[in-house]
Protein backbone atom coordinates (compact mmCIF):
# COMPACT_ATOMS: atom_id res chain seq x y z
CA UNK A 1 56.69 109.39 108.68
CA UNK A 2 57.19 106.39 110.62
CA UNK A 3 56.61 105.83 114.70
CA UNK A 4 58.20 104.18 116.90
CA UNK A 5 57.37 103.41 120.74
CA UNK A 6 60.23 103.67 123.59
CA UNK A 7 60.32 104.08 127.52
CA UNK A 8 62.15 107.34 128.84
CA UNK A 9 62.82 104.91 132.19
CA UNK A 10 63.36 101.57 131.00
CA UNK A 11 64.86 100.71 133.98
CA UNK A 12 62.09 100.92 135.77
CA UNK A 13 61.01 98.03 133.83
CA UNK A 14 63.92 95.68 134.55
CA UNK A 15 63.19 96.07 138.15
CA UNK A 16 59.82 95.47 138.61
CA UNK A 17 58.38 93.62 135.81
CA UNK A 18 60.29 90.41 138.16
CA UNK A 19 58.40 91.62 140.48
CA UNK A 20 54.94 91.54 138.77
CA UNK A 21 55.52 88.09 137.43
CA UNK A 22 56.08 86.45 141.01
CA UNK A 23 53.27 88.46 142.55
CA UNK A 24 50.87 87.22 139.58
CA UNK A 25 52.48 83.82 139.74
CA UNK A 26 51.76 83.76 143.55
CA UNK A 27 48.59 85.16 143.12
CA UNK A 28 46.97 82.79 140.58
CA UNK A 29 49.23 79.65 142.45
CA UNK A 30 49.12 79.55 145.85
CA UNK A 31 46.94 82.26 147.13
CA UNK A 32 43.73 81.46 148.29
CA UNK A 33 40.76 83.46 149.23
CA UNK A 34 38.84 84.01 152.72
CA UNK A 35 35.85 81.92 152.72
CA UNK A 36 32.86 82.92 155.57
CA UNK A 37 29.81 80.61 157.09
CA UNK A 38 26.38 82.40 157.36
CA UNK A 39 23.89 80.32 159.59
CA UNK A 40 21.38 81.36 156.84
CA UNK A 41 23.39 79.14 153.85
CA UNK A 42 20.63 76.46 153.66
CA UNK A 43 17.60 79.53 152.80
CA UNK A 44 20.05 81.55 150.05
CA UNK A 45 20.98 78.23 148.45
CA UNK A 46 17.13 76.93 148.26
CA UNK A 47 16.46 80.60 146.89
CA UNK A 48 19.16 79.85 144.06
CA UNK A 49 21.29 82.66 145.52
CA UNK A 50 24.42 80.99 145.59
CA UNK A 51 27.39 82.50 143.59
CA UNK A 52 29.32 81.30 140.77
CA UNK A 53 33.49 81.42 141.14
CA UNK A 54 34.69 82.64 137.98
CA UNK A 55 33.81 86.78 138.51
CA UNK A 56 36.75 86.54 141.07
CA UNK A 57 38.97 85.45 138.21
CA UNK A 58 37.42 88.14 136.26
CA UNK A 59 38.22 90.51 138.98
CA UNK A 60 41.58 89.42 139.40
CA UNK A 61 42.31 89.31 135.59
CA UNK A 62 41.45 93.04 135.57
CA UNK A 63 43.38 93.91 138.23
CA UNK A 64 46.84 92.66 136.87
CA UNK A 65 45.85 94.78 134.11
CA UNK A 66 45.57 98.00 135.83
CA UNK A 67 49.09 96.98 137.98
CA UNK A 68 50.44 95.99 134.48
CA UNK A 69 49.59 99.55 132.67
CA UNK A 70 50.56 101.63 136.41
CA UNK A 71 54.14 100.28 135.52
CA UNK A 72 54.04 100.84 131.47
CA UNK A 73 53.05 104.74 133.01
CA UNK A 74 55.94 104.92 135.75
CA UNK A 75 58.34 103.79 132.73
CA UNK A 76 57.20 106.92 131.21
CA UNK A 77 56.02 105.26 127.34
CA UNK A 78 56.74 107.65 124.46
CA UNK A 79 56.22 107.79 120.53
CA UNK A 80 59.17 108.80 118.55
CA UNK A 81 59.02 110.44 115.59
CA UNK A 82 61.69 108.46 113.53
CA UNK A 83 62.93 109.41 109.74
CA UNK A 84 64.99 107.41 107.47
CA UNK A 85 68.88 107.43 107.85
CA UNK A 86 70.69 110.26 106.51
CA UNK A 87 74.39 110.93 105.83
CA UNK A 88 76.18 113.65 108.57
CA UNK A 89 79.54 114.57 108.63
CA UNK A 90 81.68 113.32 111.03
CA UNK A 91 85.53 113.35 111.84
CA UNK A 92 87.58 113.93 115.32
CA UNK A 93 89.37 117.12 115.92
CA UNK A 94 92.11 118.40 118.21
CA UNK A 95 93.13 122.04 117.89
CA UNK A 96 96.24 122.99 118.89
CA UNK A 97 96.41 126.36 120.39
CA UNK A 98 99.45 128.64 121.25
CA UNK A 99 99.45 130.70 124.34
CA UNK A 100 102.80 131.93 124.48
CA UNK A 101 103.44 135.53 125.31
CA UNK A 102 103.93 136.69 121.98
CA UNK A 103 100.30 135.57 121.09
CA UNK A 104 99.75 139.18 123.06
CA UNK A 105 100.69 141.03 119.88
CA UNK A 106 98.94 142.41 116.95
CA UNK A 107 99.50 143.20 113.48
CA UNK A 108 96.94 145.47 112.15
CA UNK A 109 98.27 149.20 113.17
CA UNK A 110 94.69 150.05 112.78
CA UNK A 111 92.89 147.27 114.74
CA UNK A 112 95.34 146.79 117.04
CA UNK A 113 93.54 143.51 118.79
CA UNK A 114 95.45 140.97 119.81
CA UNK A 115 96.61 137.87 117.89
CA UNK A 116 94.81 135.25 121.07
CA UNK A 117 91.64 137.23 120.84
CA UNK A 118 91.36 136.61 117.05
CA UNK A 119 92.52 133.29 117.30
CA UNK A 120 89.70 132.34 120.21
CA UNK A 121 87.01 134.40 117.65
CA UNK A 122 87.73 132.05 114.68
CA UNK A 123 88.10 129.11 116.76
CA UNK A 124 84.74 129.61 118.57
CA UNK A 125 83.25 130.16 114.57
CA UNK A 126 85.03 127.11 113.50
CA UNK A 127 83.36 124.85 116.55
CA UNK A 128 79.95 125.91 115.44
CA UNK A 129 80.06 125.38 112.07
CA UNK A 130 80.81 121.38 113.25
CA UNK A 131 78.24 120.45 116.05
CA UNK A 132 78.93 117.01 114.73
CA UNK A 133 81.89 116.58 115.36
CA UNK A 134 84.23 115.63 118.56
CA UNK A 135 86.38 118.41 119.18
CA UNK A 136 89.11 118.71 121.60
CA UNK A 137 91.73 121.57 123.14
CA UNK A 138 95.49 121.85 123.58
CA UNK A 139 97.18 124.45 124.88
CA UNK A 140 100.82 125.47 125.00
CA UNK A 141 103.37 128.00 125.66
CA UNK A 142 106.31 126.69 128.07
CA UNK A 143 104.10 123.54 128.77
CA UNK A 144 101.67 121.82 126.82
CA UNK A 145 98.35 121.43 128.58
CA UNK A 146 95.58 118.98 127.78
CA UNK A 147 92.38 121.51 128.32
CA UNK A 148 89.53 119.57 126.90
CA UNK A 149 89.22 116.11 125.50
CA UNK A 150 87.33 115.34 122.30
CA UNK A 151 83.78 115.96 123.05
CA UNK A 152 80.43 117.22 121.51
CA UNK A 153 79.11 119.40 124.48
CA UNK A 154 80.16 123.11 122.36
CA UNK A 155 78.31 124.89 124.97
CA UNK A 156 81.14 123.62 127.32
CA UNK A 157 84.11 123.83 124.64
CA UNK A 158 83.49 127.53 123.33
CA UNK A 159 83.19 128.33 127.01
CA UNK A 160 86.85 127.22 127.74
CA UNK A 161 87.61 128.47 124.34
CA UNK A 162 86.65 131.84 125.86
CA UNK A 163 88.14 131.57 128.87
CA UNK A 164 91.43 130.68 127.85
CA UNK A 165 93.87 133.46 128.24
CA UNK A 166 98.27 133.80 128.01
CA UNK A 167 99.29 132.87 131.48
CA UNK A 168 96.93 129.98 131.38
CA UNK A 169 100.08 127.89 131.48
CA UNK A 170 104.23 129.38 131.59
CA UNK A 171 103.72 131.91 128.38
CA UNK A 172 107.86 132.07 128.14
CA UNK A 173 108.04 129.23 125.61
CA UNK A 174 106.34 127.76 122.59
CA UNK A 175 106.73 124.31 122.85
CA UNK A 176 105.23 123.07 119.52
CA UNK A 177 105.73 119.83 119.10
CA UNK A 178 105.07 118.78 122.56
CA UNK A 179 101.52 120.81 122.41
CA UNK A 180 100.98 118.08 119.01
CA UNK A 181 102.21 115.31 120.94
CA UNK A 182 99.56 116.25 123.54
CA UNK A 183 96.83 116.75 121.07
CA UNK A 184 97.89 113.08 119.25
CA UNK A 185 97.38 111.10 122.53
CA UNK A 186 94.01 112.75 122.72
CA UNK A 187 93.50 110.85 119.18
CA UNK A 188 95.51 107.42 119.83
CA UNK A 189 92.01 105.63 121.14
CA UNK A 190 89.82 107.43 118.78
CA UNK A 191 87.56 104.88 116.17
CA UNK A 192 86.92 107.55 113.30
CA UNK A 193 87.79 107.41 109.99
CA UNK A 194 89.48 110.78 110.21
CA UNK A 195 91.26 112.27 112.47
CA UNK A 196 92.88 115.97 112.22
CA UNK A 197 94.84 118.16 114.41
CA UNK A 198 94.43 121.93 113.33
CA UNK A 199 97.41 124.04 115.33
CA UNK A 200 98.22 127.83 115.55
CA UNK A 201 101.32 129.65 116.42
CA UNK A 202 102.71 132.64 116.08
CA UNK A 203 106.02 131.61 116.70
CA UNK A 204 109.61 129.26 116.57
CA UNK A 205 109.73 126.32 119.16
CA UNK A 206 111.52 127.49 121.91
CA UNK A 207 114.47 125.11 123.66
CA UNK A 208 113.08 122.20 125.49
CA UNK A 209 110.39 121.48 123.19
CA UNK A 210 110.26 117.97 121.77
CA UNK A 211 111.67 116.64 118.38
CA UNK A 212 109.04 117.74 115.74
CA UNK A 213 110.05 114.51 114.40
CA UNK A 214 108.34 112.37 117.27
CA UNK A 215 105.48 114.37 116.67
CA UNK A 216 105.66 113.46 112.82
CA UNK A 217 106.18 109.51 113.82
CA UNK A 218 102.76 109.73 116.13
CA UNK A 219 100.66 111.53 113.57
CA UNK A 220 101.69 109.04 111.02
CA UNK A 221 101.08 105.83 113.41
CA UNK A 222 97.56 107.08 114.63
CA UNK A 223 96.78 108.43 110.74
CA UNK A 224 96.41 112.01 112.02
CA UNK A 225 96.49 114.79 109.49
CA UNK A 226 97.92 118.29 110.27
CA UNK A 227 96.73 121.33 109.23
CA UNK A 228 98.87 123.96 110.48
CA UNK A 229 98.25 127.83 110.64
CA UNK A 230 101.05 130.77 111.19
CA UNK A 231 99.19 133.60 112.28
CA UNK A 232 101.19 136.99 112.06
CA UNK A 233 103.82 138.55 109.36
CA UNK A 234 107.24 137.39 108.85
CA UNK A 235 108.75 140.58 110.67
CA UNK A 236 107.08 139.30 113.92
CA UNK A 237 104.63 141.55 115.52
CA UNK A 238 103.46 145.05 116.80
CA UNK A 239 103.20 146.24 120.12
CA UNK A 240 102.45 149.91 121.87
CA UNK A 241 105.60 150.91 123.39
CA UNK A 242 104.89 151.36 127.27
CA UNK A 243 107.69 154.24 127.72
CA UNK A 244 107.79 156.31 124.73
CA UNK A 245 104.13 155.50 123.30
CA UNK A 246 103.63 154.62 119.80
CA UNK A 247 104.03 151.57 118.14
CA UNK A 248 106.82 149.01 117.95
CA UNK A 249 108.23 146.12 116.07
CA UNK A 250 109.01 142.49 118.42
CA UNK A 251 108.85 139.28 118.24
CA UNK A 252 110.32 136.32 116.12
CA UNK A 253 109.05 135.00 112.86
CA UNK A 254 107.09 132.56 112.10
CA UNK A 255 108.81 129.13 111.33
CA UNK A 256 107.17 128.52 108.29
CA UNK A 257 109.62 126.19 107.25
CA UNK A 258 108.52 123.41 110.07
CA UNK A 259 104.77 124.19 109.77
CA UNK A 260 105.10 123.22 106.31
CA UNK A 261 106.86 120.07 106.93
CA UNK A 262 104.20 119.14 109.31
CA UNK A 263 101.48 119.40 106.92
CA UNK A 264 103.31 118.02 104.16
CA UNK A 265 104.19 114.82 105.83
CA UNK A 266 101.09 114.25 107.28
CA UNK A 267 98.61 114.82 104.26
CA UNK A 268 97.46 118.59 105.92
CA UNK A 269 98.12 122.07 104.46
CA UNK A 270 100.01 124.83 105.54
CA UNK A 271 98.37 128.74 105.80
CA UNK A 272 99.22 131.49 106.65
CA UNK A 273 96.86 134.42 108.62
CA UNK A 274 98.06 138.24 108.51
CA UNK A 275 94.55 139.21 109.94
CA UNK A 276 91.39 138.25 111.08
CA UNK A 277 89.89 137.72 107.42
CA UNK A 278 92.72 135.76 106.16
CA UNK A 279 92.49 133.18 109.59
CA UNK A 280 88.16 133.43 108.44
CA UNK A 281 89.07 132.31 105.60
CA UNK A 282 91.19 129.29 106.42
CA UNK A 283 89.22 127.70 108.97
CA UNK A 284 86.17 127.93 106.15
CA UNK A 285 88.68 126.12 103.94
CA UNK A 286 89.36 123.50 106.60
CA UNK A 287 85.81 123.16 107.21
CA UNK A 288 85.10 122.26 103.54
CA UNK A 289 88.19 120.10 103.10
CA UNK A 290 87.94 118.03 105.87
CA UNK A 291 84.44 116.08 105.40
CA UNK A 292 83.35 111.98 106.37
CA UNK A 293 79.83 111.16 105.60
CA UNK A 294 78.57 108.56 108.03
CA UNK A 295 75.00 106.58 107.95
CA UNK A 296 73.11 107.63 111.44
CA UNK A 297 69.40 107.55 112.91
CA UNK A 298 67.98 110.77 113.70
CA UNK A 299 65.34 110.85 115.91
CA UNK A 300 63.23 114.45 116.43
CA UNK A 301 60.01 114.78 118.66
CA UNK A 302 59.50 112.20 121.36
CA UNK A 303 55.53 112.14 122.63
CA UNK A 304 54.36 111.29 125.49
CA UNK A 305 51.74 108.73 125.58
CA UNK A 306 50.52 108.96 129.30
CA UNK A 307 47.06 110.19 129.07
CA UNK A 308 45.66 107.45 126.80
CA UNK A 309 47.35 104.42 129.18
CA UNK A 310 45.44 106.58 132.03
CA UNK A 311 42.52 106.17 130.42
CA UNK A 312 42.43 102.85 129.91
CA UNK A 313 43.32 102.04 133.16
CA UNK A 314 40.63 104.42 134.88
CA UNK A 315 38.13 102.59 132.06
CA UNK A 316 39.17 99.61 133.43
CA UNK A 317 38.65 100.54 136.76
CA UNK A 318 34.88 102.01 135.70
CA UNK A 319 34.25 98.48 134.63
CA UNK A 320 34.92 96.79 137.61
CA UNK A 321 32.96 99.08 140.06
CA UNK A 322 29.78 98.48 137.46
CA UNK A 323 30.11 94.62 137.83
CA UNK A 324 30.60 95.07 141.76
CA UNK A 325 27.61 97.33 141.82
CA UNK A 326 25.23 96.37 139.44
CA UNK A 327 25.97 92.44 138.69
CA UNK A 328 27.91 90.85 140.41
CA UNK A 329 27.08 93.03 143.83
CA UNK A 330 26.75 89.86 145.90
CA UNK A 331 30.22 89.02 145.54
């Protein structure tokens, strides 16, 4: 175990230790102390009761001491536990999520929850299984919105995870490679050694969306890998008919064809989730695919050292009431 000593306000130190130093400066410099004139100065000096000068310098020596540990104390010292360095995995992640209004079906006639609410699930599962990582949100149906840059507060990112529901932007579209494009300007700037985009859809891009080509030219510039997921069956999806009850068949298929091109030409991989266990399963395969080992500190308990500086001082303080009292009392 090694230690290590840090202040929790250093700050406070760049501010006042100028300070200190001019007041000591001007102190031991220029300043110079009240002198008084007793009539009775001839009988105290022929009773050899004159004093000597250097206890003020002792005096004033211990003083700057106890002003010098009062600011060590209001920069709050601390020991810090420190360990060796050790190798965590690391890499920059955008997912890509689709919001459009067929994300409102399901597929399991049995289960019958919706395709976004199994999607958020496994997302939410996927963010804490990397709490090292800088993870980011897209969001798109008839617009592509930006919902969260990359970060590493999860607390906050599960939270909009959660929150994120179809209508959040236009749901009557599924523009896919603008929701990439969106995701890969989130990445331009970023200095890691990998960077990955991981998008879901359920669906075919719908007119206006960008050329998946542009997308493809970004993710190549930046060095952005795509892993892309279809979530859903190739005959579309289910839905419970509102007029005659029962179950129904809507929807489009999934463009496999493009989602495999993106991962292809990017270095990703392609999959393909017909329930909740199969879309498990892929993010835990993403997971173990995509790791960087980088060298880092780690630092665990920080201790505050307050109580042993106060005691010092207040010892300090001790001493210089005894030589006021008992030695040095004429002073």
């Amino acid at each position: 175990m090694e230690w290590a000593i840090r202040f929790a306000y250093p700050f406070v130190l760049y501010g006042l230790i100028p300070v200190f130093v001019a007041a000591a400066w001007y102190r031991f410099t220029y300043y110079q102390a009240p002198f008084y004139l007793y009539s009775a100065t001839g009988l105290l000096k022929k009773a050899h009761l004159t004093s000597a000068s250097y206890p003020r310098g002792v005096f004033s020596f211990l003083r700057i001491i106890v002003l010098a540990g009062l600011l060590l104390l209001i920069a709050r010292p601390q020991l810090v536990d420190t360990q060796s360095k050790i190798f965590i995995d690391g890499i920059d992640i955008m997912m890509v999520l689709d919001v459009s209004g067929s994300m409102q079906l399901f597929d399991d006639p049995h289960d019958q929850k919706q395709r976004i609410t199994i999607a958020k699930e496994e997302a939410i599962k996927f963010i804490n299984k990397r709490p090292d990582d800088p993870i980011g949100l897209v969001l798109f149906g008839k617009e592509a919105l930006s919902r969260c840059p990359l970060t590493l507060d999860k607390n906050m990112l599960t939270t909009l995870v959660k929150d994120t529901e179809i209508g959040i932007v236009n749901a009557d579209g599924t523009v896919l490679s603008k929701g990439v494009i969106t995701a890969l300007t989130r990445l331009r700037k970023s200095k890691a050694t990998s960077k990955i985009i991981i998008l879901l859809t359920d669906g075919e891009p719908s007119p206006g969306d960008l050329q998946p080509e542009d997308a493809l030219f970004l993710a190549k510039k930046y060095g952005v890998k795509i892993y892309t997921i279809g979530i859903g069956g190739d005959y579309g999806g289910l839905m419970k008919d509102p007029h005659f009850g029962g179950i129904r068949q809507v929807g489009v298929p999934i463009n496999t064809r493009l989602l495999e091109f993106f991962a292809k030409e990017t270095g990703g991989k392609f999959f393909l989730a017909k329930n909740q266990q199969d879309l498990q399963t892929i993010y835990d395969t993403i997971n173990t695919l995509e790791k960087t080992e980088y060298e880092t500190d780690v630092y665990h308990n920080y201790h505050d050292i307050f109580m042993p500086f106060l005691w010092i001082i207040a010892g300090i303080l001790i001493l210089e009431l005894i030589l006021v009292t008992f030695l040095w009392f004429g002073l």
